[in-house]
PDB file of N, CA and C in Angstrom:
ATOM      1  N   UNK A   1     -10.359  10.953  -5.257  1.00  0.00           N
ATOM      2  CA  UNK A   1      -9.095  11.133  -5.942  1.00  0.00           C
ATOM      3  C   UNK A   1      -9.247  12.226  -6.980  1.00  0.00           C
ATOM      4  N   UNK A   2      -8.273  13.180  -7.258  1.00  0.00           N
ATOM      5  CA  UNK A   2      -8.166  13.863  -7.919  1.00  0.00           C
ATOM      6  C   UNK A   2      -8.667  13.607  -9.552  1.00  0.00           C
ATOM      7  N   UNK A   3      -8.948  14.209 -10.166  1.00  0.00           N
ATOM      8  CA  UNK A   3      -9.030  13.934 -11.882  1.00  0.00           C
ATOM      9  C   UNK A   3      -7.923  14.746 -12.367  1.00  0.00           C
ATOM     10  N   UNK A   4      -7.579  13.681 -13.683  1.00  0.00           N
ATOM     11  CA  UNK A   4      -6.055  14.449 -14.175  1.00  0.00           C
ATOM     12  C   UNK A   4      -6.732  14.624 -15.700  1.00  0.00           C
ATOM     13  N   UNK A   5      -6.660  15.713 -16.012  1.00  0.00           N
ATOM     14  CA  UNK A   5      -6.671  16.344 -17.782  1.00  0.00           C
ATOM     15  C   UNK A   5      -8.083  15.605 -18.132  1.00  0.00           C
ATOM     16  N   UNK A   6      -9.368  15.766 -17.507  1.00  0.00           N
ATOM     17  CA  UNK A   6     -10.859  15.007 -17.867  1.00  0.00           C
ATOM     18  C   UNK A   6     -10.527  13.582 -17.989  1.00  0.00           C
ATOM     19  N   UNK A   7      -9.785  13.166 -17.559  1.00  0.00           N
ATOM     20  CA  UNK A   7      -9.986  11.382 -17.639  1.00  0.00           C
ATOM     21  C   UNK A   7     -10.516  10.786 -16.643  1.00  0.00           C
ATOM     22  N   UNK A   8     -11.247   9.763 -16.519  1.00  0.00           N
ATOM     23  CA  UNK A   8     -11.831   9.263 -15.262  1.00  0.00           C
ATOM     24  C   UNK A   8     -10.800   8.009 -14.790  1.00  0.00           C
ATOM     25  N   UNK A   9     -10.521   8.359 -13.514  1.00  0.00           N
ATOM     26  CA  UNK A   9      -9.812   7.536 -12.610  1.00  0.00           C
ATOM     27  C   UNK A   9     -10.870   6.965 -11.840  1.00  0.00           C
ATOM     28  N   UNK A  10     -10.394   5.365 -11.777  1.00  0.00           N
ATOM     29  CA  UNK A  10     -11.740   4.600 -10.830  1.00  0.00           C
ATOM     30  C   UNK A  10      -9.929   3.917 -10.299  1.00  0.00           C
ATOM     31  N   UNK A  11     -10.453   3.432  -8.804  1.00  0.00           N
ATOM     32  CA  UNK A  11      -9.320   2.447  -7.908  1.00  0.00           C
ATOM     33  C   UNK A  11      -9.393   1.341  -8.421  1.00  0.00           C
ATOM     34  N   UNK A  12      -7.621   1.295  -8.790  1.00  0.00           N
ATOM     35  CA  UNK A  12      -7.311  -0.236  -9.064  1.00  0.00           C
ATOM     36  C   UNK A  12      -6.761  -1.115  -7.880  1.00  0.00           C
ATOM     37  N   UNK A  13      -6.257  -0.362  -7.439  1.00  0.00           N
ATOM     38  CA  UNK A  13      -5.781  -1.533  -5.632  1.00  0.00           C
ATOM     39  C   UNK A  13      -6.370  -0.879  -4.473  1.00  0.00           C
ATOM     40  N   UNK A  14      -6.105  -1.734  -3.625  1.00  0.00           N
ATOM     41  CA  UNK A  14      -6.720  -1.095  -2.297  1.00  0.00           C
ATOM     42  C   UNK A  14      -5.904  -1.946  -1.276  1.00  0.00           C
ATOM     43  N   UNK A  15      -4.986  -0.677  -0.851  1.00  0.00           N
ATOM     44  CA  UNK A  15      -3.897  -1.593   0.484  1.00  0.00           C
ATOM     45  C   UNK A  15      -4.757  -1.416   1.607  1.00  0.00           C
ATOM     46  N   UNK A  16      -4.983  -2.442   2.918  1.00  0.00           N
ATOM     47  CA  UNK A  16      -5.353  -2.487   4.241  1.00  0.00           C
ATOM     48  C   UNK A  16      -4.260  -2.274   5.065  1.00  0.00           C
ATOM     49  N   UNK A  17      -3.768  -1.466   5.201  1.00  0.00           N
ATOM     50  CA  UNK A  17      -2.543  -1.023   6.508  1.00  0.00           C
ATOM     51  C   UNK A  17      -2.872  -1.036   7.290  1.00  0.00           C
ATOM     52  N   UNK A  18      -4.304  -1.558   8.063  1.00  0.00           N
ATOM     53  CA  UNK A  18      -4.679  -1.014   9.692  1.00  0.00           C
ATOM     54  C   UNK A  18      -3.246  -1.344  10.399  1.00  0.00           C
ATOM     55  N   UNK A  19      -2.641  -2.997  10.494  1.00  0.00           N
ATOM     56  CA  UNK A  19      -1.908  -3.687  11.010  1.00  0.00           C
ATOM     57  C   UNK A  19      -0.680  -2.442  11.663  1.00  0.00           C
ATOM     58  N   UNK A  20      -0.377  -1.622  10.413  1.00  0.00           N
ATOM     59  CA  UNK A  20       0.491  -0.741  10.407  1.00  0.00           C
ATOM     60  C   UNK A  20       0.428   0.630  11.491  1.00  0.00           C
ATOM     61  N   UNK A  21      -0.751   0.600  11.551  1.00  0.00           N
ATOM     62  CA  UNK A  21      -0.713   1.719  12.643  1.00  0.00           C
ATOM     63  C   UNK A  21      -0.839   0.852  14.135  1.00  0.00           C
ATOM     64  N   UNK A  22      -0.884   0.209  14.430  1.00  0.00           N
ATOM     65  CA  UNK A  22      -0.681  -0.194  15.221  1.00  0.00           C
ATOM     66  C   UNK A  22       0.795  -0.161  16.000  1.00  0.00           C
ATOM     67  N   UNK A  23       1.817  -0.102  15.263  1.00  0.00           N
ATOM     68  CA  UNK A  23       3.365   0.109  15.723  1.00  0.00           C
ATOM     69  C   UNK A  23       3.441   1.919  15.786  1.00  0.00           C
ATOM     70  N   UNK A  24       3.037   2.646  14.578  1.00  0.00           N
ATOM     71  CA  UNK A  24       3.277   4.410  14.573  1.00  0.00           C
ATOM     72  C   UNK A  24       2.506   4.961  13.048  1.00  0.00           C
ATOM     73  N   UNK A  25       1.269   5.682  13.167  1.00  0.00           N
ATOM     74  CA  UNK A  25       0.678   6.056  12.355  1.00  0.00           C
ATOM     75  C   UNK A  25       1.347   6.514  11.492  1.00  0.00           C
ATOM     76  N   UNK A  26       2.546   7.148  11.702  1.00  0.00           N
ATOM     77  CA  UNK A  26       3.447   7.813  10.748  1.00  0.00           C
ATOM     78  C   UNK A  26       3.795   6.653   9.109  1.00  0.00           C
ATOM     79  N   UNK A  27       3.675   5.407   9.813  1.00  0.00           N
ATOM     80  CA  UNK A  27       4.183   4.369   9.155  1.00  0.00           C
ATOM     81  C   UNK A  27       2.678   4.366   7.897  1.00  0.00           C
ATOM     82  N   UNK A  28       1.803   4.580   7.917  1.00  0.00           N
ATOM     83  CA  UNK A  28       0.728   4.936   6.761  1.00  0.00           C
ATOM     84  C   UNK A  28       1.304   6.148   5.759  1.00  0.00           C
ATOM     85  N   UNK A  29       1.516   7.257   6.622  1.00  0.00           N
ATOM     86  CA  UNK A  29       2.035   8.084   5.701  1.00  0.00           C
ATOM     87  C   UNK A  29       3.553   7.738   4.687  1.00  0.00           C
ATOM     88  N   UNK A  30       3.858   7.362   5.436  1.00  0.00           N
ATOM     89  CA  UNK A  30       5.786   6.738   4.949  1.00  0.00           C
ATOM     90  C   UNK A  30       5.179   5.792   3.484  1.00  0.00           C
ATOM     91  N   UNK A  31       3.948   4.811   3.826  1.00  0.00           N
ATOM     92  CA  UNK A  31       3.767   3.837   2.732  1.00  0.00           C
ATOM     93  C   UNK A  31       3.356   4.702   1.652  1.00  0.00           C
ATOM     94  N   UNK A  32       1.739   5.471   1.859  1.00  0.00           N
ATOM     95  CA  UNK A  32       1.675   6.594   0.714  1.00  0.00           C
ATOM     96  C   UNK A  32       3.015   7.484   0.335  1.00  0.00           C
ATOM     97  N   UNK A  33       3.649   7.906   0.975  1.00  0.00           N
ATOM     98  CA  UNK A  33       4.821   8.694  -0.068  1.00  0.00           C
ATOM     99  C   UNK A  33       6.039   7.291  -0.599  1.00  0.00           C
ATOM    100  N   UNK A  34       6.318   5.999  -0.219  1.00  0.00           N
ATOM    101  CA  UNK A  34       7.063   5.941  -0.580  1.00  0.00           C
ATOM    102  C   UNK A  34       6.097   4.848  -2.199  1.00  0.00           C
ATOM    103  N   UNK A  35       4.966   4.830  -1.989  1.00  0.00           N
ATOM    104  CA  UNK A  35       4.234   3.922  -3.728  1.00  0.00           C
ATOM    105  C   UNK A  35       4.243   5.355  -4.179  1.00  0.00           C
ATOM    106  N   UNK A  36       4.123   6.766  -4.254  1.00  0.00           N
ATOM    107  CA  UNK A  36       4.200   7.694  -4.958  1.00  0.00           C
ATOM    108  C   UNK A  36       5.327   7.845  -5.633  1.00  0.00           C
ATOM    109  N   UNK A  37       6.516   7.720  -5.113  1.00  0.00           N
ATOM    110  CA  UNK A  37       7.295   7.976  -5.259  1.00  0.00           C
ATOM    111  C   UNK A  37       8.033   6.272  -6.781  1.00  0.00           C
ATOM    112  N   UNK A  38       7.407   5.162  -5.816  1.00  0.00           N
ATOM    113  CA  UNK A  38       8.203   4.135  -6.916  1.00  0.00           C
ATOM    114  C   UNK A  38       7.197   3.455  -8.359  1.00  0.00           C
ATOM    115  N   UNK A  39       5.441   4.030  -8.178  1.00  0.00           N
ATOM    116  CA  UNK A  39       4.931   3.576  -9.127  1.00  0.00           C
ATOM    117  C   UNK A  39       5.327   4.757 -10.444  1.00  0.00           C
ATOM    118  N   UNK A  40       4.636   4.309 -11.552  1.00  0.00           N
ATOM    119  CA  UNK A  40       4.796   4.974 -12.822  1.00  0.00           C
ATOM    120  C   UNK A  40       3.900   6.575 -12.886  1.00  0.00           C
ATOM    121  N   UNK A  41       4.222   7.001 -13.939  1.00  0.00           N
ATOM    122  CA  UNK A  41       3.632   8.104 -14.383  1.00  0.00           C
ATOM    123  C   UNK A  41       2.520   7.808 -14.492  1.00  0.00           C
ATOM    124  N   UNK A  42       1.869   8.619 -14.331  1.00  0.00           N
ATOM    125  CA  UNK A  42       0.197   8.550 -14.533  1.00  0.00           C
ATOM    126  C   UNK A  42      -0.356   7.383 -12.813  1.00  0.00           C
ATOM    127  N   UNK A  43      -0.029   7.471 -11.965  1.00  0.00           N
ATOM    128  CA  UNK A  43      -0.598   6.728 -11.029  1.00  0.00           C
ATOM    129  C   UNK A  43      -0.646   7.509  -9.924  1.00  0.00           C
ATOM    130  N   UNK A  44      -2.080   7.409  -9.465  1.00  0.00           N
ATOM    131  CA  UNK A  44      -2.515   8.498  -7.825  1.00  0.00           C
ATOM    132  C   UNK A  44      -2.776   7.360  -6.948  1.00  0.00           C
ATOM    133  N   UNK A  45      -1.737   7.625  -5.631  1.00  0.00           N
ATOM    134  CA  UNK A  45      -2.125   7.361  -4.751  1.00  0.00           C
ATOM    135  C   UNK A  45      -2.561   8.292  -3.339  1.00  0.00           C
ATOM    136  N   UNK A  46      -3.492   8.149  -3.076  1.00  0.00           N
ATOM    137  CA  UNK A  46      -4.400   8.576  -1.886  1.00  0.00           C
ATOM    138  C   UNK A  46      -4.699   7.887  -0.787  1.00  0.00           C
ATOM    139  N   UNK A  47      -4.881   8.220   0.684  1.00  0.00           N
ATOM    140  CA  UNK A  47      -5.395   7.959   1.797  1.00  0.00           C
ATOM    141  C   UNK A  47      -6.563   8.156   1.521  1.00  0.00           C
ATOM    142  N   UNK A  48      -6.901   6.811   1.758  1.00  0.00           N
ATOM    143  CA  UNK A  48      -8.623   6.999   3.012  1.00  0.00           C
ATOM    144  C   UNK A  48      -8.450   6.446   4.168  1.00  0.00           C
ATOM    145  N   UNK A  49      -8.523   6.938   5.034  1.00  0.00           N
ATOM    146  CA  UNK A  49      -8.365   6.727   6.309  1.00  0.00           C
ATOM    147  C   UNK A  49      -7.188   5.305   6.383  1.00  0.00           C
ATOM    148  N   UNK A  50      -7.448   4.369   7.038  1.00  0.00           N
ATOM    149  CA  UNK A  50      -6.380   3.756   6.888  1.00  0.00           C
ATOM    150  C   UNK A  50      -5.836   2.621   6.104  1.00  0.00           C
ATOM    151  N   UNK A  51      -6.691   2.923   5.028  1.00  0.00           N
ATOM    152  CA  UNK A  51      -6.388   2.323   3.172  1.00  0.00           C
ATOM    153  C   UNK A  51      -5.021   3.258   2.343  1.00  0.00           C
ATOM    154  N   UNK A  52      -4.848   2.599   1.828  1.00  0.00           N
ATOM    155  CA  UNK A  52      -4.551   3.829   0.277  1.00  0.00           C
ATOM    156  C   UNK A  52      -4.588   3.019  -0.688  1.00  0.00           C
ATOM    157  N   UNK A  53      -5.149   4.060  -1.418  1.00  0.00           N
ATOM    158  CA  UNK A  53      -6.213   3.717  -2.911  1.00  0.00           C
ATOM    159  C   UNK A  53      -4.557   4.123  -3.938  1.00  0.00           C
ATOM    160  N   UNK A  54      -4.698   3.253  -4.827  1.00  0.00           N
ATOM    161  CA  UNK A  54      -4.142   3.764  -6.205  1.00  0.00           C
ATOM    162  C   UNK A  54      -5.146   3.191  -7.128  1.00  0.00           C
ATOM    163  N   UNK A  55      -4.992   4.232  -8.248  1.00  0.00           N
ATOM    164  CA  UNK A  55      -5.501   4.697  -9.337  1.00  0.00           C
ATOM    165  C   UNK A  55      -4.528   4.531 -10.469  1.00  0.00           C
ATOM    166  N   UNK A  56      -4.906   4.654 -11.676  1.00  0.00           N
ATOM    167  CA  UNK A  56      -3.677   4.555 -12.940  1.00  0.00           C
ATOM    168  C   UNK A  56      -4.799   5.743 -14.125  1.00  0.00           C
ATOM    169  N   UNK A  57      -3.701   6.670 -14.817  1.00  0.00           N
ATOM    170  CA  UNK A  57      -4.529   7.087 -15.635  1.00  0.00           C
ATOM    171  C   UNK A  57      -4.085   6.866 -17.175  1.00  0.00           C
ATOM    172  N   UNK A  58      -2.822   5.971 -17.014  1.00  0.00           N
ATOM    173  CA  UNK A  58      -1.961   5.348 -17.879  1.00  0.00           C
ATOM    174  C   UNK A  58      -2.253   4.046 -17.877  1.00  0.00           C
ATOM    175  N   UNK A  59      -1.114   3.193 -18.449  1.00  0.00           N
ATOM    176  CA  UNK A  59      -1.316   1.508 -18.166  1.00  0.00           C
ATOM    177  C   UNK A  59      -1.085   0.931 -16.905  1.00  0.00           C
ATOM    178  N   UNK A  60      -1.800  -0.026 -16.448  1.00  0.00           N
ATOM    179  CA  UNK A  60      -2.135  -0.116 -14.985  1.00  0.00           C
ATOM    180  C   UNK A  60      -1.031  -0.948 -14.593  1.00  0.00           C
ATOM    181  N   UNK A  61      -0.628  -1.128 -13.336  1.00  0.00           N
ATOM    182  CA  UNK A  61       0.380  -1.909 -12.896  1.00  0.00           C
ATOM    183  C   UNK A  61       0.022  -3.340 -12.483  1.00  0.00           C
ATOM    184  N   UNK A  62       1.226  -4.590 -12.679  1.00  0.00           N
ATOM    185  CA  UNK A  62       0.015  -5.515 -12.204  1.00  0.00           C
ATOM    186  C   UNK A  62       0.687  -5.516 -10.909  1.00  0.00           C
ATOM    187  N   UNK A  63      -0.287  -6.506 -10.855  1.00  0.00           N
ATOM    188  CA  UNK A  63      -0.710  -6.825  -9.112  1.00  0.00           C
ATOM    189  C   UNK A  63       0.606  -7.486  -8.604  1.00  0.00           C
ATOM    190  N   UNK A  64       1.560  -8.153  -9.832  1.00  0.00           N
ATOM    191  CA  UNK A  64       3.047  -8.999  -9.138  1.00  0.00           C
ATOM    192  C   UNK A  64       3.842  -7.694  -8.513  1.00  0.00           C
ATOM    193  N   UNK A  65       4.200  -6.649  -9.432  1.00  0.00           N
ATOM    194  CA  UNK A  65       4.919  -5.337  -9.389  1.00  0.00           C
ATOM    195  C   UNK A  65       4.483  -4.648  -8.180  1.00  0.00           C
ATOM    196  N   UNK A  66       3.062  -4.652  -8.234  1.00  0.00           N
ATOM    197  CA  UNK A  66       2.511  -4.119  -6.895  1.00  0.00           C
ATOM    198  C   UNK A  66       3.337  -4.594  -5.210  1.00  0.00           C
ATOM    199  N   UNK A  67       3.092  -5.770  -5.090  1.00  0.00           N
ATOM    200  CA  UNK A  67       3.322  -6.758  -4.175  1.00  0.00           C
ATOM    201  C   UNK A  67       4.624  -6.770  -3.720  1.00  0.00           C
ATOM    202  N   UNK A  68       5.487  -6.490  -4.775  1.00  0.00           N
ATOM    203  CA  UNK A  68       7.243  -6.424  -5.116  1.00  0.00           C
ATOM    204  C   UNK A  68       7.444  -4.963  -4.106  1.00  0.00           C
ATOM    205  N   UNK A  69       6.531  -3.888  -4.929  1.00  0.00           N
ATOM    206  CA  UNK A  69       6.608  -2.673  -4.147  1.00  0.00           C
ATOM    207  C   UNK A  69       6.127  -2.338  -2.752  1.00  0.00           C
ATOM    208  N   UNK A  70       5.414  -3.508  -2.433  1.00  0.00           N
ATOM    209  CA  UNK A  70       4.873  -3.068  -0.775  1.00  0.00           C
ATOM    210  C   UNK A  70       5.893  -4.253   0.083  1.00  0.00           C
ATOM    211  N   UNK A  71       6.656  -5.383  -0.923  1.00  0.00           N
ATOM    212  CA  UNK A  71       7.644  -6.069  -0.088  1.00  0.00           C
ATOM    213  C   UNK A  71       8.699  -5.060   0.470  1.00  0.00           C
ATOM    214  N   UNK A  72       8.998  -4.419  -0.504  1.00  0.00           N
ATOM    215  CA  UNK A  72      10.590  -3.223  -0.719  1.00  0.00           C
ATOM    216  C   UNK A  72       9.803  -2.394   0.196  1.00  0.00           C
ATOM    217  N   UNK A  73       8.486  -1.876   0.391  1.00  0.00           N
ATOM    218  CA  UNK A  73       8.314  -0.987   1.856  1.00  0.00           C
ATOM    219  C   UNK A  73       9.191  -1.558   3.373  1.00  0.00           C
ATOM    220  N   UNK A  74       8.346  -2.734   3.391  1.00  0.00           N
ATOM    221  CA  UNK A  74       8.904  -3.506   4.872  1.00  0.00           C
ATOM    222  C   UNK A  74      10.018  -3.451   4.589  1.00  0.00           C
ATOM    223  N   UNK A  75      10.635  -3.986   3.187  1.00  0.00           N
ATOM    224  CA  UNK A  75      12.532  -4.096   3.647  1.00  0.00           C
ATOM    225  C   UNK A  75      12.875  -2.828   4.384  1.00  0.00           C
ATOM    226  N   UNK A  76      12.628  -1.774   3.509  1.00  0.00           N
ATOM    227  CA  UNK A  76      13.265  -0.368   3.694  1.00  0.00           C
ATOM    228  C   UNK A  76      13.312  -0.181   5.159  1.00  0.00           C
ATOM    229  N   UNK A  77      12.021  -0.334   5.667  1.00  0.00           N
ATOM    230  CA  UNK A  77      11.581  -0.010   7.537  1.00  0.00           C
ATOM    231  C   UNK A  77      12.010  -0.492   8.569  1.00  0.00           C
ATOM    232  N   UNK A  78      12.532  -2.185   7.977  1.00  0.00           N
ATOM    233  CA  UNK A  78      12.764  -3.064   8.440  1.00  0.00           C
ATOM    234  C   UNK A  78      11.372  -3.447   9.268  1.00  0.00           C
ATOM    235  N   UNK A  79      10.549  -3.720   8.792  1.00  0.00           N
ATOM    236  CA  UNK A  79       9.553  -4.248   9.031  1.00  0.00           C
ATOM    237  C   UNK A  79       8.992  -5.674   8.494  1.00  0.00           C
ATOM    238  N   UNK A  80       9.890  -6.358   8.260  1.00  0.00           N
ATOM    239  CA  UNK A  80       9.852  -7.818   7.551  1.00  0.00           C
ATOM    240  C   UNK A  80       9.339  -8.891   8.506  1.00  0.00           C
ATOM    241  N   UNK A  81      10.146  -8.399   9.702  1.00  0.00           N
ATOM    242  CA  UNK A  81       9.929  -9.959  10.839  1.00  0.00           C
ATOM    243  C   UNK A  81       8.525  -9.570  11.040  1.00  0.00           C
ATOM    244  N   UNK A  82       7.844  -8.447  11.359  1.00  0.00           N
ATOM    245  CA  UNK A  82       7.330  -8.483  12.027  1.00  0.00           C
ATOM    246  C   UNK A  82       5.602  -8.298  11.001  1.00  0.00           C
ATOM    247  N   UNK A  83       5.743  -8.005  10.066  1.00  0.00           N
ATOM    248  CA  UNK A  83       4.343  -7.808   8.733  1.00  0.00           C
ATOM    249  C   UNK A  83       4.953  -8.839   7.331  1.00  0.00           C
ATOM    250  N   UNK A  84       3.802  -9.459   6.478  1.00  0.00           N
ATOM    251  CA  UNK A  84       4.357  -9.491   5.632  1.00  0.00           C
ATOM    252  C   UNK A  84       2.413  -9.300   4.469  1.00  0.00           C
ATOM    253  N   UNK A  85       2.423  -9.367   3.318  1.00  0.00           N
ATOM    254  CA  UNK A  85       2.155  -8.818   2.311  1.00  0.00           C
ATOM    255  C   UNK A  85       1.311 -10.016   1.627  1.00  0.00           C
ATOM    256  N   UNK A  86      -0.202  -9.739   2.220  1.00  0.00           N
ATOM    257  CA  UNK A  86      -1.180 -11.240   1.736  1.00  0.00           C
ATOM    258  C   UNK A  86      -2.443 -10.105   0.660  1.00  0.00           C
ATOM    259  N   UNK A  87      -2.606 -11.243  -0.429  1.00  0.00           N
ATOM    260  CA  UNK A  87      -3.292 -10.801  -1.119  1.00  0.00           C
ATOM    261  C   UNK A  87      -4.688 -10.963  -0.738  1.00  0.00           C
ATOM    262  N   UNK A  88      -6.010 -10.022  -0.586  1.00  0.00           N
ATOM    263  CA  UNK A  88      -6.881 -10.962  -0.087  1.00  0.00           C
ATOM    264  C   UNK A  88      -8.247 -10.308  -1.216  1.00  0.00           C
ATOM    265  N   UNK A  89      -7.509 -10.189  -2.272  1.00  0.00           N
ATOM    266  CA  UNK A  89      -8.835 -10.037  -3.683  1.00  0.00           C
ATOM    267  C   UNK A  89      -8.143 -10.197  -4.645  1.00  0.00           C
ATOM    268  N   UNK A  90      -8.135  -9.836  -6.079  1.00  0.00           N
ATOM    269  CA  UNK A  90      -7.732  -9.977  -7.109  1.00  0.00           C
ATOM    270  C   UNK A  90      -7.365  -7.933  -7.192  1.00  0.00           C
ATOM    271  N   UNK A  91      -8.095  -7.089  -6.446  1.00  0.00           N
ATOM    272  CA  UNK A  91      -7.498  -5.968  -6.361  1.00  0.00           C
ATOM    273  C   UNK A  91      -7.588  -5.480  -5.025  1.00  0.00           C
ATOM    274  N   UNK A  92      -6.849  -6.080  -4.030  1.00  0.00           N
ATOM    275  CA  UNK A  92      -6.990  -5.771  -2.771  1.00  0.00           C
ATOM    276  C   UNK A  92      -5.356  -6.329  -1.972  1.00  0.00           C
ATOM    277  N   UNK A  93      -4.554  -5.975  -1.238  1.00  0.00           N
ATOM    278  CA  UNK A  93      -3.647  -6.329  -0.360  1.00  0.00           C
ATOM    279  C   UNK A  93      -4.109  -5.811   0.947  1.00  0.00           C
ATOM    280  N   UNK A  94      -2.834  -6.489   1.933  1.00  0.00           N
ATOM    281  CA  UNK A  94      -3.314  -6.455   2.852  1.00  0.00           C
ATOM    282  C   UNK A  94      -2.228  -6.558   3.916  1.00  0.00           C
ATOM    283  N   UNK A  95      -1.729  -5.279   5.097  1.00  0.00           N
ATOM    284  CA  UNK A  95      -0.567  -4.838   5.619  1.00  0.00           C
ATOM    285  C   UNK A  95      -0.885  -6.328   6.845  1.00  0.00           C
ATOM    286  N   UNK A  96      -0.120  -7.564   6.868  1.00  0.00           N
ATOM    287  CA  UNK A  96      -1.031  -8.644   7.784  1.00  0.00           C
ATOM    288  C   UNK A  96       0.005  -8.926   9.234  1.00  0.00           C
ATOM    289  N   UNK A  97      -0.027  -8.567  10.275  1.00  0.00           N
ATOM    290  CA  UNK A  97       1.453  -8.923  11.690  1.00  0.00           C
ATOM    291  C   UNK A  97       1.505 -10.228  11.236  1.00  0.00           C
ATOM    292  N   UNK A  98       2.362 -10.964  11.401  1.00  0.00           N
ATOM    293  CA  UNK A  98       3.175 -12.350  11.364  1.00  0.00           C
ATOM    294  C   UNK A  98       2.166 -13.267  12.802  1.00  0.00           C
ATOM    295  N   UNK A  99       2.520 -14.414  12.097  1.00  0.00           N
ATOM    296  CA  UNK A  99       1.944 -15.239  13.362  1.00  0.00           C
ATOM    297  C   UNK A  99       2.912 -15.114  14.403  1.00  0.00           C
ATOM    298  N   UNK A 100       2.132 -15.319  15.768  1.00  0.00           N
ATOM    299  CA  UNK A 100       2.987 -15.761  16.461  1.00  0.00           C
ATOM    300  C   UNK A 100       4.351 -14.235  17.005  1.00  0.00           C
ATOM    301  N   UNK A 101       3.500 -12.936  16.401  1.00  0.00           N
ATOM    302  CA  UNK A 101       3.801 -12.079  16.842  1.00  0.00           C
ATOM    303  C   UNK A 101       2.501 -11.003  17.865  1.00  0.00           C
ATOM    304  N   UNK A 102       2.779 -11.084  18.532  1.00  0.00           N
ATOM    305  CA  UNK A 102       1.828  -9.917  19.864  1.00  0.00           C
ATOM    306  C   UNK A 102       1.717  -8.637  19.336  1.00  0.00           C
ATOM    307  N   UNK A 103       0.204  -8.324  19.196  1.00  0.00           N
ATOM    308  CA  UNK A 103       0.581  -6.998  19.097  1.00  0.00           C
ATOM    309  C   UNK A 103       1.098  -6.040  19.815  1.00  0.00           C
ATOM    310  N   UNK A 104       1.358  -6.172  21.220  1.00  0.00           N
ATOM    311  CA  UNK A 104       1.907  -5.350  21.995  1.00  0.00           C
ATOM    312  C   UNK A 104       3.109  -5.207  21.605  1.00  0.00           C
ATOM    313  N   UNK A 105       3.885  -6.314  21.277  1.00  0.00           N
ATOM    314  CA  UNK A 105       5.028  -6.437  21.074  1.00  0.00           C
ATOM    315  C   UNK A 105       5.754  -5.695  19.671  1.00  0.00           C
ATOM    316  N   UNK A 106       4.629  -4.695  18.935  1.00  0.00           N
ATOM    317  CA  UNK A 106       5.106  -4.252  17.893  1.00  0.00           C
ATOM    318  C   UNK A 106       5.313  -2.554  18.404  1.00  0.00           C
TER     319      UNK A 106
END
């Protein structure tokens, strides 16, 4: 991740989207621009492969706000029935298919 004005940025979340490429890779990129776009000033988000890392170089976001913002992804996509939004660290989420859904079927 980039450094902004000598401050050190270390990762505060870490989303798992694999789930997500599984329907259209595009759908990774769509998630990185659309947390760029709704977290605060001072916050980098970046791809690693099929993670994205945010960072804060301001006050950090919590993890409820976070969760709120990757729900409002699926609304937007309409991707609700079919993913929903499990925490699986204290700084980790996780893009998860629904039970009882096929992956073919996405």
């Amino acid at each position: 991740m980039p450094e902004d004005k000598g401050k050190e940025i270390s990762v505060s979340f870490v989303i798992d989207a694999d789930h997500l490429t599984w329907m259209e890779d595009r759908l990774l990129n769509e998630l990185n621009s659309f947390m760029e776009t709704r977290l605060p000033a001072g916050s980098i988000v970046d791809r690693s492969g099929k993670n994205i890392l945010i960072g804060f170089t301001q006050k950090k976001l919590n993890k409820r706000d976070l969760k709120t913002y990757l729900k409002k992804f699926l609304h937007k996509f309409e991707l609700e029935e079919k993913f929903h939004i499990i925490a699986t660290s204290d700084e980790e989420f996780k893009v998860q298919k629904r039970k009882g859904i096929d992956f073919r079927e996405l």
